[in-house]
Protein backbone atom coordinates (compact mmCIF):
# COMPACT_ATOMS: atom_id res chain seq x y z
CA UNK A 1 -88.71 15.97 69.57
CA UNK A 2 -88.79 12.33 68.45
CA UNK A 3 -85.83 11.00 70.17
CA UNK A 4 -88.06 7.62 70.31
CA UNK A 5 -89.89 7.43 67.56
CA UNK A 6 -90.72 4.33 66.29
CA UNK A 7 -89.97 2.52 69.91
CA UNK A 8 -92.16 0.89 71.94
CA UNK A 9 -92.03 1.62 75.90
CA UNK A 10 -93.16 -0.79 78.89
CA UNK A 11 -93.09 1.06 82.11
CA UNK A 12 -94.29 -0.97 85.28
CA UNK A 13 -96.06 1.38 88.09
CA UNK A 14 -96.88 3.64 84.88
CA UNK A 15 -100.12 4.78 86.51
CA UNK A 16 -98.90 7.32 89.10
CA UNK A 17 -95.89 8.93 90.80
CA UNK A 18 -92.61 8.66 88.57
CA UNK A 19 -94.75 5.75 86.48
CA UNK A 20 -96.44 8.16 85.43
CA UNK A 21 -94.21 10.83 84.95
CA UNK A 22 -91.82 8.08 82.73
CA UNK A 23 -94.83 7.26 80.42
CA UNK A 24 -96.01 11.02 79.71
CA UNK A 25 -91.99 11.73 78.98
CA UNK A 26 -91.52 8.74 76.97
CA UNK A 27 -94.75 9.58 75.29
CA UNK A 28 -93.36 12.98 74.35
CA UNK A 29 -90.60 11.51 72.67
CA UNK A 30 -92.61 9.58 70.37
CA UNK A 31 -92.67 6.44 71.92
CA UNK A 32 -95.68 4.24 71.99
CA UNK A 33 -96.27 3.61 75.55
CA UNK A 34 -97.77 0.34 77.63
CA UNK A 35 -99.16 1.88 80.77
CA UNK A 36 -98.63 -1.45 83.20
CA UNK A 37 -100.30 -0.42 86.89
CA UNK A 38 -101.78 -2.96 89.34
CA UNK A 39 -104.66 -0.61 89.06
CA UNK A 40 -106.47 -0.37 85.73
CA UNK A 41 -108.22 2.79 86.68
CA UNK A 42 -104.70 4.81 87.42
CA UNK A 43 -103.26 2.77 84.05
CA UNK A 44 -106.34 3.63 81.68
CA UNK A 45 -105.85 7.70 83.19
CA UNK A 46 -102.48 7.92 81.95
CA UNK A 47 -102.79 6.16 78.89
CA UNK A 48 -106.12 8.49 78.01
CA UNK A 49 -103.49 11.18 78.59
CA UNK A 50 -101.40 10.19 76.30
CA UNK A 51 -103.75 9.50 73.39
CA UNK A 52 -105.50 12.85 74.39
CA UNK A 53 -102.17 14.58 73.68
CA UNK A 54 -101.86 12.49 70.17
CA UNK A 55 -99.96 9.94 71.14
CA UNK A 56 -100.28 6.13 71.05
CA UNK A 57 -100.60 3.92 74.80
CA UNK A 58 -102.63 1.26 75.85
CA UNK A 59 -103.00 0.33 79.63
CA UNK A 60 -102.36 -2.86 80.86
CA UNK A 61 -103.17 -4.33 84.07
CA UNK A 62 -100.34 -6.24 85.78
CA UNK A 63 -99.18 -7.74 89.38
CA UNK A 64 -95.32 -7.22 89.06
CA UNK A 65 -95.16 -10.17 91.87
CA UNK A 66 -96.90 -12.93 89.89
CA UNK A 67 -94.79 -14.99 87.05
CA UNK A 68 -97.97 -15.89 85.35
CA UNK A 69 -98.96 -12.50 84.41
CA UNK A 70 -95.88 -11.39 82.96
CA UNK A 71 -95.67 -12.72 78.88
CA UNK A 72 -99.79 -12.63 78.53
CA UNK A 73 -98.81 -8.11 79.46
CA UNK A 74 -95.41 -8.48 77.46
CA UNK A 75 -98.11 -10.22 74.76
CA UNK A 76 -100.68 -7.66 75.04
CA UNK A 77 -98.71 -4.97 74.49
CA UNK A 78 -97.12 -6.43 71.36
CA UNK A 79 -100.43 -6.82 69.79
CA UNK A 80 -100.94 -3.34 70.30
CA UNK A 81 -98.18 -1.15 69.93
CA UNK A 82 -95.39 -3.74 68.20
CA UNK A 83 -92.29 -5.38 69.51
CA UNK A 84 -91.35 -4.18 73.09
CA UNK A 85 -87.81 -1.90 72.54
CA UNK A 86 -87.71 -0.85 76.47
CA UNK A 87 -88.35 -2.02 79.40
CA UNK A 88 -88.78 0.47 82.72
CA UNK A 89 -89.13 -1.86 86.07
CA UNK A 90 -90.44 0.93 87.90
CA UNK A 91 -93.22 -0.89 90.09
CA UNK A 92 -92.25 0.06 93.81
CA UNK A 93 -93.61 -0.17 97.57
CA UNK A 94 -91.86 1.53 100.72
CA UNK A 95 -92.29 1.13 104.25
CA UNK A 96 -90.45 3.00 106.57
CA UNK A 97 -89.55 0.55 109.78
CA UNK A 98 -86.11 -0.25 111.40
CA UNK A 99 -84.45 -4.14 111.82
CA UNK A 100 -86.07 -4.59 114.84
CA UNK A 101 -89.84 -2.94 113.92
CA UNK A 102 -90.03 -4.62 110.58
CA UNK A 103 -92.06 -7.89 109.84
CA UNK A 104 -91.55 -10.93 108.01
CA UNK A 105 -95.07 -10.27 106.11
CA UNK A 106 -93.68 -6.52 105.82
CA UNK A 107 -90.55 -7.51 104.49
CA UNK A 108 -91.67 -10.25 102.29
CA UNK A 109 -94.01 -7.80 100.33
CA UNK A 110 -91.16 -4.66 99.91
CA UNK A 111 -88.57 -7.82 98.68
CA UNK A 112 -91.59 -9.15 96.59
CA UNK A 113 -92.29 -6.27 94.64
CA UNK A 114 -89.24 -4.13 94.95
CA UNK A 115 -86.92 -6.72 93.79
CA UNK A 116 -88.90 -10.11 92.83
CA UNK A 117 -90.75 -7.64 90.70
CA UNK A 118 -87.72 -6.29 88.68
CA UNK A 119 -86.01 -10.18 88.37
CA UNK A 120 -89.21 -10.88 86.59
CA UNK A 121 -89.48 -8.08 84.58
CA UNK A 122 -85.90 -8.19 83.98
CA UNK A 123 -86.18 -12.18 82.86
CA UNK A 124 -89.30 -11.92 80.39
CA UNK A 125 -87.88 -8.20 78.72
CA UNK A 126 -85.01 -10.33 77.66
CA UNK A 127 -86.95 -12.89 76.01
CA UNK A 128 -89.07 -10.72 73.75
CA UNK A 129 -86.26 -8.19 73.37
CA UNK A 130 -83.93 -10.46 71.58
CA UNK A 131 -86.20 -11.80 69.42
CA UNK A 132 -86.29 -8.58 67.67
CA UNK A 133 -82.85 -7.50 67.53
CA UNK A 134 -82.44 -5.64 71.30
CA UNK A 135 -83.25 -3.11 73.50
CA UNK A 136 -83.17 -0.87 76.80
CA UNK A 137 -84.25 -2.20 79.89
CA UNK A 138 -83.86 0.23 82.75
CA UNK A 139 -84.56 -0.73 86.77
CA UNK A 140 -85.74 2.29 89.39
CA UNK A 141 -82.83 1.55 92.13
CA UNK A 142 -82.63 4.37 94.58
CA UNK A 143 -79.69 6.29 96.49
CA UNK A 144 -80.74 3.48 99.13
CA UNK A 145 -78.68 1.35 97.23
CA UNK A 146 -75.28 2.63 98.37
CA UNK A 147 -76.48 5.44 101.74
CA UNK A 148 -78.39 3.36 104.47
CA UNK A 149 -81.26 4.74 106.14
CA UNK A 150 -82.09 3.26 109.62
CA UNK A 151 -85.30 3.77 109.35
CA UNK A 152 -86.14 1.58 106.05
CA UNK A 153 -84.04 -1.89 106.39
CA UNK A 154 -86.27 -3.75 103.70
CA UNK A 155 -86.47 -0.88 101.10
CA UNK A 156 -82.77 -0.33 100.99
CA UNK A 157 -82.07 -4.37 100.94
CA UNK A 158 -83.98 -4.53 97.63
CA UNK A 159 -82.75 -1.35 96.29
CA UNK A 160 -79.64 -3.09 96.34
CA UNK A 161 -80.81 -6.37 95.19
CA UNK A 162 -81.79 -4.35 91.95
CA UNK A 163 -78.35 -2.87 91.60
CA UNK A 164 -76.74 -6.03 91.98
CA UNK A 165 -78.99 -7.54 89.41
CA UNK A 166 -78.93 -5.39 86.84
CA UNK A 167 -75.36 -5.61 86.47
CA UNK A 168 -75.38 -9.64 86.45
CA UNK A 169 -78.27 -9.33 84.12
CA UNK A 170 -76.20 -6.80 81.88
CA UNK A 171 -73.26 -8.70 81.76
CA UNK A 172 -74.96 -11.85 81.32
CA UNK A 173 -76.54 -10.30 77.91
CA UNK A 174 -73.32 -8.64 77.07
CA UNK A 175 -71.74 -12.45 76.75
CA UNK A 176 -74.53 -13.77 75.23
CA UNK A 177 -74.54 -10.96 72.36
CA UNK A 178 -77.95 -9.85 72.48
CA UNK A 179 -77.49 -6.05 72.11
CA UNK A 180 -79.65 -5.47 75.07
CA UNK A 181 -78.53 -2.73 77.63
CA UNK A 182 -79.58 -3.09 81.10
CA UNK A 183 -78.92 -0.19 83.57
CA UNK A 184 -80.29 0.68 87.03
CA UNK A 185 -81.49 4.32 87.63
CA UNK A 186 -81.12 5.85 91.01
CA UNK A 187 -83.07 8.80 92.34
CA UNK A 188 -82.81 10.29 95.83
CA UNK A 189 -86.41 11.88 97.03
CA UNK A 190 -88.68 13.24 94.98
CA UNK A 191 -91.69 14.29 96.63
CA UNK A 192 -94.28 11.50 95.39
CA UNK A 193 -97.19 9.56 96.29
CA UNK A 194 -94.81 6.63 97.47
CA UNK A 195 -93.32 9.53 99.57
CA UNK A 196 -95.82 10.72 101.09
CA UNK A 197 -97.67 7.43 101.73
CA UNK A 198 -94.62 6.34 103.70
CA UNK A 199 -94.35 9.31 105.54
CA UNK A 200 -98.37 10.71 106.43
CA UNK A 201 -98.49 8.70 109.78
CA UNK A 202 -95.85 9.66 111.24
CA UNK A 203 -96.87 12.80 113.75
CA UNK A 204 -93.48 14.32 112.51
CA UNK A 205 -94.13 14.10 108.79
CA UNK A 206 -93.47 18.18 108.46
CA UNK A 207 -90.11 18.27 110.28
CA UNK A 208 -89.35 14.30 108.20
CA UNK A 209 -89.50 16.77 104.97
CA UNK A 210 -87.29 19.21 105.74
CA UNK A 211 -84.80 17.16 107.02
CA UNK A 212 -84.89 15.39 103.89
CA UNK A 213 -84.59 18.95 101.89
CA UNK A 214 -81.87 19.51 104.04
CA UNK A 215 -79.65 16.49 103.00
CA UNK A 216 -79.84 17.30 99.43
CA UNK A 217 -76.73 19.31 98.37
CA UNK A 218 -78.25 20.85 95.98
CA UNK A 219 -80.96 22.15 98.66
CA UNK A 220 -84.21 20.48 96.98
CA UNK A 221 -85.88 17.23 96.90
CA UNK A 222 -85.86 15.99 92.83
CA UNK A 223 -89.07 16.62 90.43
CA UNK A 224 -90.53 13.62 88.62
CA UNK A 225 -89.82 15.03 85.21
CA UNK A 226 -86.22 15.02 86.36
CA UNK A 227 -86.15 11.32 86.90
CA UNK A 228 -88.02 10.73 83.57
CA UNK A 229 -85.46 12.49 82.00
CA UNK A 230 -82.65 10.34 83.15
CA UNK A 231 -84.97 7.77 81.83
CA UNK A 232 -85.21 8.76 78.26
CA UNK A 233 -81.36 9.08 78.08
CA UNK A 234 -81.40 5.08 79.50
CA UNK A 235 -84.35 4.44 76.73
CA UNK A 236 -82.93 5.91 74.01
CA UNK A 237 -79.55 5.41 71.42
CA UNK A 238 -77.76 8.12 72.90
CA UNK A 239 -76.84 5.77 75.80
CA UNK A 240 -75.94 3.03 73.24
CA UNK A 241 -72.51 2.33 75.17
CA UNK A 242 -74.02 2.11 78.51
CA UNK A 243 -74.83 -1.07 79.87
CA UNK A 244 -74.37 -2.39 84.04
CA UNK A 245 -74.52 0.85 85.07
CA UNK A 246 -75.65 2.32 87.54
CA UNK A 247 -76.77 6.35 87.16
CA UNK A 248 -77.37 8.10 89.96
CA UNK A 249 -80.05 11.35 90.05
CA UNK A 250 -79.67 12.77 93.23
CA UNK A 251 -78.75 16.26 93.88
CA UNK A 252 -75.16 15.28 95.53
CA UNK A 253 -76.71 13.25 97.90
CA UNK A 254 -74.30 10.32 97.39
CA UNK A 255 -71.37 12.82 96.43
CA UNK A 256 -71.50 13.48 100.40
C-alpha cells in the first residue's frame, strides 16, 4: 500500500498512545514520518520502529507549548525527510476534575497544550505548507467537543477550542487559496496511556471502564489503529474535498 508515498508526515505526541499508533500507520503507507514527542527516548523508539520495518522517520524533540521551538522542528524535519505535506496536532494532556475541583495551574496546562499546542502547530504548518504547494493538517479533537463530561471541565473546553479552530483556520486558508485542508478528528475512548493515566487513582478505576464500555453503542471502547486510520483518510488525496470538518470516530457515541 503506498497511499502516501512520496509525503512527508509531522505527528506531535508521535512517541506513544495514538502518536504512536498515527506514525507506525502513516509509516505503512509510505510516508516519511517526523516522530515529534516531548520525550526523545519515546520519539527515537518509534522512529527506530519505523526504520526497522524499512521505512524512513527521524525523531524530533519538541514542547508543543513553546513558540520558539516550533520552525527550528518544522526545520529539522525538512532537512531530513523534505517539505512537510501533513501536519497531525496530536500532542494531548487530560485531567479528570469538575468546575469546582479544577485549578488555575491545572487548567492553564490542559488549555496550554491541548489547545495553545494545536494554534501553534496549526500557525507554523501553514507557513511551510504553502510554500510548497499545500497540504493536510489534521487536529486530535475528541467526542468532548460536542458531549460534556462533568468530570473533565478543562479537557472538554479545549477539545472544543480545537474544533472551533480548525474550522476558522480552514476557512481562513480556503480564502486565501492555499490548497491546504485543515480538519479536526474526533475519537471517543480508546483505551490508552492518556486513559489510563487519568483514570489509575481513582479507587473506582475498574467500574470507570466499564461504564465507559457501556456508553459506546457499538459496545467497545475504539483501538488506536482505528483512529490512525481515520487519520490516513485526513492525510491523504482521497479526502481532497474535505476541509473544516469535523470527523467523528466514535462507535455512536455522539449518534446518542
Amino acid at each position: 500500500m503506498a497511499r502516501l508515498e512520496g509525503k512527508t508526515a509531522f505527528i506531535t505526541g508521535g512517541g506513544s498512545g495514538l502518536g504512536e499508533a498515527i506514525c507506525l500507520r502513516l509509516a505503512e503507507e509510505g510516508a516519511r514520518i517526523a516522530v515529534a514527542d516531548i520525550s526523545p527516548d519515546k520519539a527515537n523508539a518509534v522512529a527506530a520502529a519505523i526504520v526497522d520495518a524499512g521505512g524512513r522517520a527521524v525523531a524530533i524533540e519538541l514542547d508543543v507549548t513553546d513558540e520558539n521551538q516550533w520552525k527550528p522542528a518544522i526545520a529539522l524535519a525538512v532537512q531530513d525527510l523534505g517539505p512537510v505535506d501533513v501536519l497531525v496536532n496530536n500532542a494531548g494532556v487530560a485531567i479528570l476534575a469538575s468546575v469546582e475541583d479544577t485549578s488555575l495551574a491545572d487548567w492553564r496546562k490542559i488549555l496550554s497544550v491541548n489547545l495553545d499546542g494545536v494554534f501553534l502547530g496549526t500557525k507554523f504548518a501553514i507557513d511551510a505548507l504553502k510554500q510548497h504547494g499545500g497540504g493536510s493538517i489534521i487536529n486530535m479533537a475528541s467526542i468532548r467537543s460536542r458531549v460534556g463530561d462533568p468530570n473533565s471541565i478543562a479537557y472538554d473546553a479545549s477539545k472544543g477550542g480545537v474544533e472551533a479552530l480548525t474550522r476558522s483556520a480552514a476557512l481562513h486558508c480556503a480564502n486565501h487559496g492555499y490548497d491546504i485542508r485543515i480538519n479536526s478528528l474526533h475519537p471517543a475512548y480508546v483505551l490508552t496511556d492518556m486513559f489510563k493515566g487519568a483514570t489509575a487513582h481513582l479507587p473506582n478505576a475498574d467500574a470507570i471502564l466499564e461504564q465507559v464500555k457501556a456508553a459506546h453503542p457499538i459496545g467497545r471502547l475504539g483501538k488506536a489503529r482505528e483512529v490512525a486510520d481515520a487519520v490516513l483518510y485526513l492525510a491523504s488525496n482521497e479526502s481532497s474535498f474535505v476541509t473544516g470538518s469535523a470527523l467523528f470516530v466514535d462507535g455512536g457515541f455522539t449518534a446518542q
